[in-house]
N, C-alpha and C. Protein backbone atom coordinates (compact mmCIF):
# COMPACT_ATOMS: atom_id res chain seq x y z
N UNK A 1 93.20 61.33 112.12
CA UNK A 1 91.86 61.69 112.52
C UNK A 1 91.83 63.06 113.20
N UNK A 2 92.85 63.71 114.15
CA UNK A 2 92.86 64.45 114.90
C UNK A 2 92.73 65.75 113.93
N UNK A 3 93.88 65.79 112.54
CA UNK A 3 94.14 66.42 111.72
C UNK A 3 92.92 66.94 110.97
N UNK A 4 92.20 65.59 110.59
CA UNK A 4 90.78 66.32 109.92
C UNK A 4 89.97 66.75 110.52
N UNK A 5 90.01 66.80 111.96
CA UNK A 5 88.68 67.15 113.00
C UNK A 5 89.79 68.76 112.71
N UNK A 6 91.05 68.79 112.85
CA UNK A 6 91.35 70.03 113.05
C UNK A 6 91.11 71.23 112.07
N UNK A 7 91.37 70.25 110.73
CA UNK A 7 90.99 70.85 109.61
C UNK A 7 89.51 71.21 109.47
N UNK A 8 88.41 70.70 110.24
CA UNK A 8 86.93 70.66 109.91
C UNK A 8 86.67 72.42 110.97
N UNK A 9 87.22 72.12 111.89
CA UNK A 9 87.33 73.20 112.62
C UNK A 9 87.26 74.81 112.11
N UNK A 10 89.18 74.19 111.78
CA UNK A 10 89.74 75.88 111.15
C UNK A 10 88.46 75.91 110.20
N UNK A 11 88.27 74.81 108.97
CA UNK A 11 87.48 76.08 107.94
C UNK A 11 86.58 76.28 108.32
N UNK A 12 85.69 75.52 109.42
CA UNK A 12 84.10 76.13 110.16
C UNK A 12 84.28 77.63 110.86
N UNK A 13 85.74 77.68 110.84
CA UNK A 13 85.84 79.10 111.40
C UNK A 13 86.11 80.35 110.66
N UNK A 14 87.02 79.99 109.60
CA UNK A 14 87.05 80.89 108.52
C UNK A 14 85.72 81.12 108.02
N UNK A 15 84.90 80.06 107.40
CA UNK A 15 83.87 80.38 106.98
C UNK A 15 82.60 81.06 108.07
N UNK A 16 82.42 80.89 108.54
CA UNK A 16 81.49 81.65 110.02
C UNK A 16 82.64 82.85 109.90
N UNK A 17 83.58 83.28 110.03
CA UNK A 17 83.84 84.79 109.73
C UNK A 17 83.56 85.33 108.50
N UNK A 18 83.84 84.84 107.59
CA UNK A 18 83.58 85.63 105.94
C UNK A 18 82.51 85.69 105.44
N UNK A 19 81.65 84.35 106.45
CA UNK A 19 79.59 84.65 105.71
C UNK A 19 79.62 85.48 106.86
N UNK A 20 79.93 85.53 107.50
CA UNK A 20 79.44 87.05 108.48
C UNK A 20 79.93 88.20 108.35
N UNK A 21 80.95 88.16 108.10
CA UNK A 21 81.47 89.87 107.40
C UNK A 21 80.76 89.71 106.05
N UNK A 22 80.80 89.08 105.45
CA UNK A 22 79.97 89.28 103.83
C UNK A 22 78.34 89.68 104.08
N UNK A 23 77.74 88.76 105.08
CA UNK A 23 76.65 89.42 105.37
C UNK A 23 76.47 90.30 105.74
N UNK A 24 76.87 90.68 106.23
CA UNK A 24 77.11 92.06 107.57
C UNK A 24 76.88 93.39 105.95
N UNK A 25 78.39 93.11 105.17
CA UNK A 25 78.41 94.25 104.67
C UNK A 25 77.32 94.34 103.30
N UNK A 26 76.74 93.39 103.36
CA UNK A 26 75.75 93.21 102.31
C UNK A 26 74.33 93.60 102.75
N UNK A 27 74.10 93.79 104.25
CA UNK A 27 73.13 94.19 105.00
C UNK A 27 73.04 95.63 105.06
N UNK A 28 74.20 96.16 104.71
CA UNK A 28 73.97 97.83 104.93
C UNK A 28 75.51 98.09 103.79
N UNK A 29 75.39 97.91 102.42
CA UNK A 29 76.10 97.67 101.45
C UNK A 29 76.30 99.08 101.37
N UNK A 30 75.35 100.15 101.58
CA UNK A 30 75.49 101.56 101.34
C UNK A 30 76.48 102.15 101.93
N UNK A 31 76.62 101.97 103.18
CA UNK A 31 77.41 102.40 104.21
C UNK A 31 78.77 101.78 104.10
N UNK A 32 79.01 100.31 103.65
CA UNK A 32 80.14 99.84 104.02
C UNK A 32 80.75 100.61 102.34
N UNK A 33 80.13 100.63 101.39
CA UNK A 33 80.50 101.88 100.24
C UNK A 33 81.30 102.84 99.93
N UNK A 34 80.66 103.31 101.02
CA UNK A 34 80.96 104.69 100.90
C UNK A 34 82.06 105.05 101.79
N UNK A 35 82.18 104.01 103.36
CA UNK A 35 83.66 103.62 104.12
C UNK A 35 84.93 103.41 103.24
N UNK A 36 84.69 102.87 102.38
CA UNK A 36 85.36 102.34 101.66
C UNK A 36 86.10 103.38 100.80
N UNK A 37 84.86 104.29 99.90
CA UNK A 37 85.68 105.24 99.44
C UNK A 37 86.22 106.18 100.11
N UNK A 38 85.74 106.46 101.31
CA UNK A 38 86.44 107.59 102.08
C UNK A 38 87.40 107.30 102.83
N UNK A 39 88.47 106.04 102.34
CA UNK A 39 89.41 105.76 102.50
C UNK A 39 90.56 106.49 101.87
N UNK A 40 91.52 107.04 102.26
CA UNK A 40 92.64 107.58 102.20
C UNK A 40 93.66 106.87 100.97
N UNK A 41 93.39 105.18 101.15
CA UNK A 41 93.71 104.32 100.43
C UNK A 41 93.52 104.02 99.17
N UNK A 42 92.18 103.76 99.17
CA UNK A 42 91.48 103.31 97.88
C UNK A 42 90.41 104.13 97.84
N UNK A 43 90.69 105.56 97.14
CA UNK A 43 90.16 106.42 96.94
C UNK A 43 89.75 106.05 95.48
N UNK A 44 88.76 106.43 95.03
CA UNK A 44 88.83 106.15 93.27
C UNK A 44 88.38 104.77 92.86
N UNK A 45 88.79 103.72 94.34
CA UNK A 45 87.44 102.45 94.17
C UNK A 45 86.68 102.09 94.34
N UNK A 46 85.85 102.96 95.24
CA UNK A 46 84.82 102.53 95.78
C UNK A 46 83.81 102.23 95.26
N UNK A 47 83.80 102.10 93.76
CA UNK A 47 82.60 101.67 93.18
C UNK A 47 83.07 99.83 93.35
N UNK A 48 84.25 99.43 93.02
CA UNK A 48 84.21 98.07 92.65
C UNK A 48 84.68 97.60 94.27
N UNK A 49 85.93 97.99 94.95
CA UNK A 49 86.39 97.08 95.92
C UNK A 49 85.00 96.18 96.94
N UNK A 50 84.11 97.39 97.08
CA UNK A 50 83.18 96.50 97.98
C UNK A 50 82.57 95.02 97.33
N UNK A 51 82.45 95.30 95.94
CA UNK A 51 82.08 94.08 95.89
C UNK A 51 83.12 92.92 95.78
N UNK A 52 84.13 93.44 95.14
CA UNK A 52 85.31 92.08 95.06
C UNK A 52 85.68 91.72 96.51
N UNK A 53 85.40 92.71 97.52
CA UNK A 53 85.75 91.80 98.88
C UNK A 53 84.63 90.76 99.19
N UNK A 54 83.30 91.23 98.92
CA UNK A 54 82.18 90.61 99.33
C UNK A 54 82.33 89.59 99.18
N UNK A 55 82.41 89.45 97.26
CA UNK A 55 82.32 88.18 96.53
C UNK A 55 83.46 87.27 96.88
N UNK A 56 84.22 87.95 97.45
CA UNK A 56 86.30 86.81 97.47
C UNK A 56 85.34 86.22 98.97
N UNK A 57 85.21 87.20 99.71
CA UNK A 57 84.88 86.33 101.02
C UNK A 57 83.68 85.24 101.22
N UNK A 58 82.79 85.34 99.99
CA UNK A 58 81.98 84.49 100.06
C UNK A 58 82.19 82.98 99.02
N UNK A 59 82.87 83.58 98.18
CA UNK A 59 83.73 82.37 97.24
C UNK A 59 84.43 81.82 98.08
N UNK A 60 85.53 82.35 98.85
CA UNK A 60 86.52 81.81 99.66
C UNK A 60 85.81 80.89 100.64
N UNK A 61 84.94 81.11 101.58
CA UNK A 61 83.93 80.16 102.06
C UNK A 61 83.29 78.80 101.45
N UNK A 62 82.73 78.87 99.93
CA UNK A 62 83.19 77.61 99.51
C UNK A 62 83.47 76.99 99.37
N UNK A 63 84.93 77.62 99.16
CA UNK A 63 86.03 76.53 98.77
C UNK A 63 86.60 76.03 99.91
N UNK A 64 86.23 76.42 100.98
CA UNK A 64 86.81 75.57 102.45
C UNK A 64 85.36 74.91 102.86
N UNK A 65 84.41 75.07 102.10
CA UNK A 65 82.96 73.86 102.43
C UNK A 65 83.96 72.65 101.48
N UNK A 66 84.21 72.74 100.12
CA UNK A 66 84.40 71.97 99.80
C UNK A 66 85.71 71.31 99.88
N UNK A 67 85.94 69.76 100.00
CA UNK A 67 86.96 69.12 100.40
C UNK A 67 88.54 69.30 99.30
N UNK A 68 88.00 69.24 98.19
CA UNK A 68 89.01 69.42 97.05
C UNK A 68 89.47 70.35 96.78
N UNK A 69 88.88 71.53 96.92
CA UNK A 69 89.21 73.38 97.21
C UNK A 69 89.83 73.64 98.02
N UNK A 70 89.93 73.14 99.35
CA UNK A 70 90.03 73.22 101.11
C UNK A 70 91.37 73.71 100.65
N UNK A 71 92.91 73.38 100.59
CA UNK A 71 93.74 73.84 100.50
C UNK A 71 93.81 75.34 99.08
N UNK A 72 93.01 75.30 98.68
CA UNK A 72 92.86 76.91 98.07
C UNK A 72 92.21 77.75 98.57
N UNK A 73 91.50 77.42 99.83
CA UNK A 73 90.31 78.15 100.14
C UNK A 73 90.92 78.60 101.45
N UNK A 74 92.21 77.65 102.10
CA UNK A 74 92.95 78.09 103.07
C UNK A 74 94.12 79.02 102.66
N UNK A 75 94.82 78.60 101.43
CA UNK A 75 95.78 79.97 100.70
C UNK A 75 94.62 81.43 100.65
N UNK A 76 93.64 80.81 100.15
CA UNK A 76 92.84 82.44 99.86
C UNK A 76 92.38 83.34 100.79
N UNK A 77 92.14 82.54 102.08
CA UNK A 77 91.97 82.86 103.51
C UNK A 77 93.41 83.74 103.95
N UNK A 78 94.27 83.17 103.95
CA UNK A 78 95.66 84.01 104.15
C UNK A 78 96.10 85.27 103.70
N UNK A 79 95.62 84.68 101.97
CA UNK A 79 95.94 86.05 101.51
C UNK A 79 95.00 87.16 101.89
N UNK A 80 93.61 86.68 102.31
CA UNK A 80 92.94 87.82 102.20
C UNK A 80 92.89 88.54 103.69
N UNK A 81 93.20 87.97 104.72
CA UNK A 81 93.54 88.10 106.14
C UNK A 81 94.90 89.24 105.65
N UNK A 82 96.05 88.66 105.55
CA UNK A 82 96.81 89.58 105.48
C UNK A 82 96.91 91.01 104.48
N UNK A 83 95.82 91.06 103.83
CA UNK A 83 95.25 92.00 102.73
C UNK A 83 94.71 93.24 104.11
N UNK A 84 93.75 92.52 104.81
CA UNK A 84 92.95 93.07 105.43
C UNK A 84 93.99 93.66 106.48
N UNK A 85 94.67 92.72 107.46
CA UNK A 85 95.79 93.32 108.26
C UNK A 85 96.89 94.40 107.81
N UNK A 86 97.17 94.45 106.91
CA UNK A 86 98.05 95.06 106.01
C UNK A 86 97.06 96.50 105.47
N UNK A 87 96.10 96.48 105.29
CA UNK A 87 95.32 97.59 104.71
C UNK A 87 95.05 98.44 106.62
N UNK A 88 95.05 98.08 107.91
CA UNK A 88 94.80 98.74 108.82
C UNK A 88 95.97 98.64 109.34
N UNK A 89 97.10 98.59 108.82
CA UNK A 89 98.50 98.83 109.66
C UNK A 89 98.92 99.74 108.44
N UNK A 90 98.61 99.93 107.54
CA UNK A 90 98.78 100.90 106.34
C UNK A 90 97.65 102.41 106.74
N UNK A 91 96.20 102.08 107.28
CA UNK A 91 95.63 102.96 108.01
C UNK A 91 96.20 103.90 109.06
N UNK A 92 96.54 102.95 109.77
CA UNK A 92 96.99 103.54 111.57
C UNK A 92 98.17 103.77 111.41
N UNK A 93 99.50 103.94 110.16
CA UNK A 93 100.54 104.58 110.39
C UNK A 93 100.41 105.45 109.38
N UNK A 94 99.56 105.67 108.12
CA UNK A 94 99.96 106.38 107.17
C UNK A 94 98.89 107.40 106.73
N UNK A 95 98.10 107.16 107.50
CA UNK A 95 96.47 107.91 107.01
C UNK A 95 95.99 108.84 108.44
N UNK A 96 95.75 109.90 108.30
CA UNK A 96 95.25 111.04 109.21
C UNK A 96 93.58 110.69 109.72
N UNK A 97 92.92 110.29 108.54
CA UNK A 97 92.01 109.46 108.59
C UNK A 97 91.84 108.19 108.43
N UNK A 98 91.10 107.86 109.64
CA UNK A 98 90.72 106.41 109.68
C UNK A 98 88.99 105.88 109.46
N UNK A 99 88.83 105.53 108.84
CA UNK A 99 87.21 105.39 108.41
C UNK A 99 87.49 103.39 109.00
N UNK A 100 85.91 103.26 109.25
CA UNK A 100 86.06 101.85 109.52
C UNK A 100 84.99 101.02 108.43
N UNK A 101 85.31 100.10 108.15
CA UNK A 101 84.43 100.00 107.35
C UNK A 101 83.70 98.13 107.27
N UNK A 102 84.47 97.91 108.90
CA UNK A 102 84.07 96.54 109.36
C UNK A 102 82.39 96.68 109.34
N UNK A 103 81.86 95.65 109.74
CA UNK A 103 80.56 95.76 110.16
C UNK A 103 80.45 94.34 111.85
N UNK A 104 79.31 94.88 111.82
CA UNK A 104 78.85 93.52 112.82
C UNK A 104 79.60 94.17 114.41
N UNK A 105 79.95 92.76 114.81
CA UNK A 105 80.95 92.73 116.45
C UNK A 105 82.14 93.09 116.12
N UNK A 106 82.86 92.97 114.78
CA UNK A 106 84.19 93.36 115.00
C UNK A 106 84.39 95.20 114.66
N UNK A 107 82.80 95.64 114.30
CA UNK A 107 83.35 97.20 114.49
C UNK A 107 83.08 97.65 115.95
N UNK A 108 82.98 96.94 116.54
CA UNK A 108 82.77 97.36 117.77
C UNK A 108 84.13 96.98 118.68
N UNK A 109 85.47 96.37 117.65
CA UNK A 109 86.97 96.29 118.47
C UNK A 109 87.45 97.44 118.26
N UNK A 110 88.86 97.67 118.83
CA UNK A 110 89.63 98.57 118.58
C UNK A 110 90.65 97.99 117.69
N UNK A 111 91.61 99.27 117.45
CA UNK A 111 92.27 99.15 116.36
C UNK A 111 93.22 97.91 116.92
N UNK A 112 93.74 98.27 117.52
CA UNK A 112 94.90 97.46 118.36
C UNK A 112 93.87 95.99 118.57
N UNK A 113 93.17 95.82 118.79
CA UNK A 113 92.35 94.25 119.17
C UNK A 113 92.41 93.77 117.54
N UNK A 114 91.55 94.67 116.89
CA UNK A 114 91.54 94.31 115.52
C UNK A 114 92.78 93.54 114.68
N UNK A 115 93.90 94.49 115.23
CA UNK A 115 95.13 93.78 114.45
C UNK A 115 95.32 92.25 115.17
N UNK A 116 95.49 92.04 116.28
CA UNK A 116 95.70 91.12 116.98
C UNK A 116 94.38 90.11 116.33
N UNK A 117 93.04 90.37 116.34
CA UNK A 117 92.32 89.25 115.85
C UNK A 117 92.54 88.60 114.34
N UNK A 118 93.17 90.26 114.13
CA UNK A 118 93.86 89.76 112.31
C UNK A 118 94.75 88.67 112.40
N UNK A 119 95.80 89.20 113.54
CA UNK A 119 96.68 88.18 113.01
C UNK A 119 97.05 86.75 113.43
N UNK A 120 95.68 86.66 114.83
CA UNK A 120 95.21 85.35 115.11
C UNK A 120 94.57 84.28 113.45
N UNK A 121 93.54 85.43 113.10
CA UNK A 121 93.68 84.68 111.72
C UNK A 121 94.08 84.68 110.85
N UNK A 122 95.17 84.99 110.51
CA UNK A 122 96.24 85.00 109.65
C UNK A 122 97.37 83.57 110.22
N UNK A 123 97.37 83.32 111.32
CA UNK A 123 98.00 81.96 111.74
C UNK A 123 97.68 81.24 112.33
N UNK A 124 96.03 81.20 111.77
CA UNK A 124 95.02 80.28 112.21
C UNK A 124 95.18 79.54 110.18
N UNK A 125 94.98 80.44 109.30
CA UNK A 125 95.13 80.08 108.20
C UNK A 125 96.25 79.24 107.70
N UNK A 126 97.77 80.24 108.19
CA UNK A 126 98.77 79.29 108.18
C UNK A 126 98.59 77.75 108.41
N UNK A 127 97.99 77.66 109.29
CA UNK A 127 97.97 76.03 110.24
C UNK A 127 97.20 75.41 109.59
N UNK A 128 95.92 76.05 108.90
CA UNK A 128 95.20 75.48 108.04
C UNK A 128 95.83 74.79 106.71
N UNK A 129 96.75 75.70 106.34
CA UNK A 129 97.59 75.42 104.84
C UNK A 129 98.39 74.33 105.14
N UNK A 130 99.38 74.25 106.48
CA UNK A 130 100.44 73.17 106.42
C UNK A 130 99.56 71.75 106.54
N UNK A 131 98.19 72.00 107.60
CA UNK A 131 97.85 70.83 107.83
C UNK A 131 96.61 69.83 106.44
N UNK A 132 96.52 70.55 105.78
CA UNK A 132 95.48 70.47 104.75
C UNK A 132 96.69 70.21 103.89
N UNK A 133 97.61 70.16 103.12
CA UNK A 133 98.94 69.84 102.30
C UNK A 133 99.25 68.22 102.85
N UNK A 134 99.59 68.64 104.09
CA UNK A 134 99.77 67.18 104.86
C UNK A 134 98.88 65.89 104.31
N UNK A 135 97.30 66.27 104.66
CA UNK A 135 96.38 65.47 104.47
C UNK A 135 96.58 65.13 102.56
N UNK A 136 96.48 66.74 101.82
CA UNK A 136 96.07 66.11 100.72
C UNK A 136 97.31 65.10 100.06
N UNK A 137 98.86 65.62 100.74
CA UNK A 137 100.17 64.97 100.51
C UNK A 137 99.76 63.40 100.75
N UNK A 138 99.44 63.15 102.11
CA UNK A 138 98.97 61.81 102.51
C UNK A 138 97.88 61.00 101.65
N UNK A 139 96.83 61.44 100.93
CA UNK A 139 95.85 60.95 100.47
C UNK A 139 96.37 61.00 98.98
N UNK A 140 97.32 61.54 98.26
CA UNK A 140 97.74 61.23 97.38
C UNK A 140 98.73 60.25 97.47
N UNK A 141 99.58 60.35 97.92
CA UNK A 141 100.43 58.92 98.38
C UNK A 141 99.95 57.62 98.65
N UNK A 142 99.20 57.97 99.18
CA UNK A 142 97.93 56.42 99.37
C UNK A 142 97.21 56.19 98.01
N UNK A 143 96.92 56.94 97.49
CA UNK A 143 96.02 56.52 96.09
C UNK A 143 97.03 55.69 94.99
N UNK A 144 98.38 56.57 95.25
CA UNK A 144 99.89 55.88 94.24
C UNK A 144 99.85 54.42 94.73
N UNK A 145 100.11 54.30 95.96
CA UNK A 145 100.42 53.12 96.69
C UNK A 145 99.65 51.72 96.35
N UNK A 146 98.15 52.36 96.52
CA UNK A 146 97.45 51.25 96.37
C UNK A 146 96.51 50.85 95.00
């Protein structure tokens, strides 16, 4: 019981971050655009990346509404956390410029907070994955059983 209250948790939290960064950047889509291309990084994408983040973060939210997804929707959470952490530790050591291209309360962290909230959720996700395996491990074993 403790496990699924924990599990109901993590994805109420993943998801309340990714409909809010998805909203956020869908609220002023122009701007988060054009951040995007004036990235050092992904120069040359800025026509498509904004939307494949939009759409991953709002798909990904789904699939942690829904119960049968929940363990893909917590892998996709990971990967895309450490996408994101990994793209501003690739910023802040390798790029002269830094463009931001968060929106909402988290452009209002610093770089250094930012990584740290990254990588709170990045092993907030982890915990999500082992404990959601557990459950679905358990609920398949029970279905064999009985």
């Amino acid at each position: 019981m403790k496990r699924k209250l924990a599990l109901e948790v993590l994805a109420f939290l993943f998801i309340l971050l990714f409909c809010y960064a998805a909203f956020n950047k869908i609220l002023d889509f122009k701007k988060f655009s054009v951040q995007i291309g004036q990235s050092p990084l992904l120069t040359g994408f800025g026509d498509i990346i904004p939307i494949q983040v939009i759409v991953s973060e709002i798909v990904v939210s789904i699939m942690l509404m829904i119960p049968r997804f929940r363990l893909t929707g917590f892998i996709a959470s990971y990967c895309l956390m450490v996408m994101f952490t990994a793209y501003i530790f690739a910023i802040l050591n390798f790029s002269s410029y830094i463009p931001c291209s968060c929106g909402g309360v988290l452009e209002k962290l610093g770089w250094t907070e930012h990584l740290i909230f990254n990588a709170f959720f990045v092993t907030l996700a982890v915990v999500g994955c082992v404990l959601q395996a557990k459950v679905d491990f358990e609920s398949n074993v029970n279905r064999v059983v009985a």
